[in-house]
C-alpha atoms as a PDB file:
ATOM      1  CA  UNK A   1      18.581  31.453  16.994  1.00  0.00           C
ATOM      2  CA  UNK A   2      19.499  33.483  20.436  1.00  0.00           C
ATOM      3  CA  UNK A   3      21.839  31.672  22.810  1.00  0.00           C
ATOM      4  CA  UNK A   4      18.975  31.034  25.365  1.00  0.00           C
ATOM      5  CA  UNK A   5      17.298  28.879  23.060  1.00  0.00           C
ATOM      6  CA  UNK A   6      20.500  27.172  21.779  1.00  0.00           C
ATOM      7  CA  UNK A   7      20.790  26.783  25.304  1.00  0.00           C
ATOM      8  CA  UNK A   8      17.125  25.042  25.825  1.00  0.00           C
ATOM      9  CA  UNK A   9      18.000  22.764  22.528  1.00  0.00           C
ATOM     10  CA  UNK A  10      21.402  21.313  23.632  1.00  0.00           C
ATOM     11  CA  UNK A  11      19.106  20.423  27.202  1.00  0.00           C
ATOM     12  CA  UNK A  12      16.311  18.695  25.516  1.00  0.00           C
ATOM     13  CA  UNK A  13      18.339  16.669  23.310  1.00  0.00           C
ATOM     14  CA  UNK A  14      20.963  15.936  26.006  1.00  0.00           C
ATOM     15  CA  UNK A  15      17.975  14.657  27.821  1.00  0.00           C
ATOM     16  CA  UNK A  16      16.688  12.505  25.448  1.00  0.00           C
ATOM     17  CA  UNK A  17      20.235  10.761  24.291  1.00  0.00           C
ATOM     18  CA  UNK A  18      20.496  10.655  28.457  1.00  0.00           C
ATOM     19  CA  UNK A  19      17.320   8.276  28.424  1.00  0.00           C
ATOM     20  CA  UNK A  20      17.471   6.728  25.607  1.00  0.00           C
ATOM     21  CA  UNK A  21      21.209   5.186  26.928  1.00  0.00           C
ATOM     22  CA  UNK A  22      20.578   4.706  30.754  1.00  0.00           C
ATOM     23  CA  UNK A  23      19.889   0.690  29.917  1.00  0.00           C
ATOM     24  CA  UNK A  24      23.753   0.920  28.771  1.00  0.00           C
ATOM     25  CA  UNK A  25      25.080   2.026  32.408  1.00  0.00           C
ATOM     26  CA  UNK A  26      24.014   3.553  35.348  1.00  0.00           C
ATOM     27  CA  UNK A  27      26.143   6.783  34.535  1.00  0.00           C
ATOM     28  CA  UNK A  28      23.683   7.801  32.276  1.00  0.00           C
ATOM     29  CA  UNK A  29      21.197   7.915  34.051  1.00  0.00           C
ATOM     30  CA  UNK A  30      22.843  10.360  36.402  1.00  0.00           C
ATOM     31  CA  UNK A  31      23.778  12.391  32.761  1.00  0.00           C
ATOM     32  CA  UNK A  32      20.041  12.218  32.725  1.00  0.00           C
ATOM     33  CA  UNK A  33      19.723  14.018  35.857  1.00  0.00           C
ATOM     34  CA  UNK A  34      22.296  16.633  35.264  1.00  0.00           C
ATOM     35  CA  UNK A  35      20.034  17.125  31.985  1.00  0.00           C
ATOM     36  CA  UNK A  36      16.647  17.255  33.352  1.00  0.00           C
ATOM     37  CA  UNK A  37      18.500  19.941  35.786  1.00  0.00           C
ATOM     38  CA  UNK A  38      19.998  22.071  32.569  1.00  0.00           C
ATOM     39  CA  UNK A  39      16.189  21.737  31.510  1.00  0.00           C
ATOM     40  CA  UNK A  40      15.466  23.075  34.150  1.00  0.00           C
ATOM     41  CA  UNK A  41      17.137  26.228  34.235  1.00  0.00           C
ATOM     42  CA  UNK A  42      16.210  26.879  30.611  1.00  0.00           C
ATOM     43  CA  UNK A  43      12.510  26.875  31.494  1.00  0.00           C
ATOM     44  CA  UNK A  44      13.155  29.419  34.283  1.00  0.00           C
ATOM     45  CA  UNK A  45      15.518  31.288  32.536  1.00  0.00           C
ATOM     46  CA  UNK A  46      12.630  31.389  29.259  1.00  0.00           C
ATOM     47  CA  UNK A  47      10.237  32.177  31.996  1.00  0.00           C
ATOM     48  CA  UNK A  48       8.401  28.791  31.657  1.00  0.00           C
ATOM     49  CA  UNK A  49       8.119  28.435  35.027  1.00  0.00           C
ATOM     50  CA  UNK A  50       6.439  25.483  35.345  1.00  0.00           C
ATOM     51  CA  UNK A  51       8.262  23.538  32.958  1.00  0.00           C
ATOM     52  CA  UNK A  52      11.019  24.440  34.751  1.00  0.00           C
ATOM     53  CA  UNK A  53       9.168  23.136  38.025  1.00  0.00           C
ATOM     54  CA  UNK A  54       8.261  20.012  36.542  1.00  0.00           C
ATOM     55  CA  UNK A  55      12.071  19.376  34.633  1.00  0.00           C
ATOM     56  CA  UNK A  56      13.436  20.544  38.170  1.00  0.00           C
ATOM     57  CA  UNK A  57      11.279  17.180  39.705  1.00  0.00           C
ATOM     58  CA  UNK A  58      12.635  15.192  36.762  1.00  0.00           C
ATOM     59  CA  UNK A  59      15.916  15.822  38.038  1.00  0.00           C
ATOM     60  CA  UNK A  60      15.160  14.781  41.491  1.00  0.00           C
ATOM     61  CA  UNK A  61      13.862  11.717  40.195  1.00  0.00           C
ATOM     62  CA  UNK A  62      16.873  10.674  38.077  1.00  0.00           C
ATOM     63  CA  UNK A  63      19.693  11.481  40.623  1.00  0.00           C
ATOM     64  CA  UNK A  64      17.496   9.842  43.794  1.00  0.00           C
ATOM     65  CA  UNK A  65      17.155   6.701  40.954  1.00  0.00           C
ATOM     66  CA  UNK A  66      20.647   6.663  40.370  1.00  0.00           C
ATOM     67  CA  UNK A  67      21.948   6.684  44.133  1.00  0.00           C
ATOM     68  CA  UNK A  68      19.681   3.849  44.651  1.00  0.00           C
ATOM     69  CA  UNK A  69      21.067   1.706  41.640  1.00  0.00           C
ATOM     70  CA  UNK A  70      23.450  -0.785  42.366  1.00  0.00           C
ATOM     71  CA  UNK A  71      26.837   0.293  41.596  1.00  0.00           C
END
């Protein structure tokens, strides 16, 4: 396994404990958005471009979610 997709496999999972844990605090769900942004940049960096498009939304999702959560 090359570092790239070690890379892309620490992201994915990261996401997924990330989401699976933002019920717990509202830290995790910005973890979630520093995920979906390490996401990403793997798909751009595989040349997945639009997976990387679409993670790169996910992120903006997350972070804009957690700055409107109550502290």
């Amino acid at each position: 396994m090359d570092k790239l997709t070690l890379f892309g496999l620490f992201a994915v999972s990261l996401m997924l404990v990330t989401y699976t844990l933002e019920k717990r605090s509202h830290w995790y769900v910005l973890a979630f958005a520093f995920a979906c942004a390490l996401g990403s940049a793997y798909g751009f960096l595989q040349g997945a471009w639009p997976f990387g498009l679409v993670e790169g939304v996910w992120a903006i999702i997350a972070l804009k979610r957690w700055i409107d959560l109550p502290a």
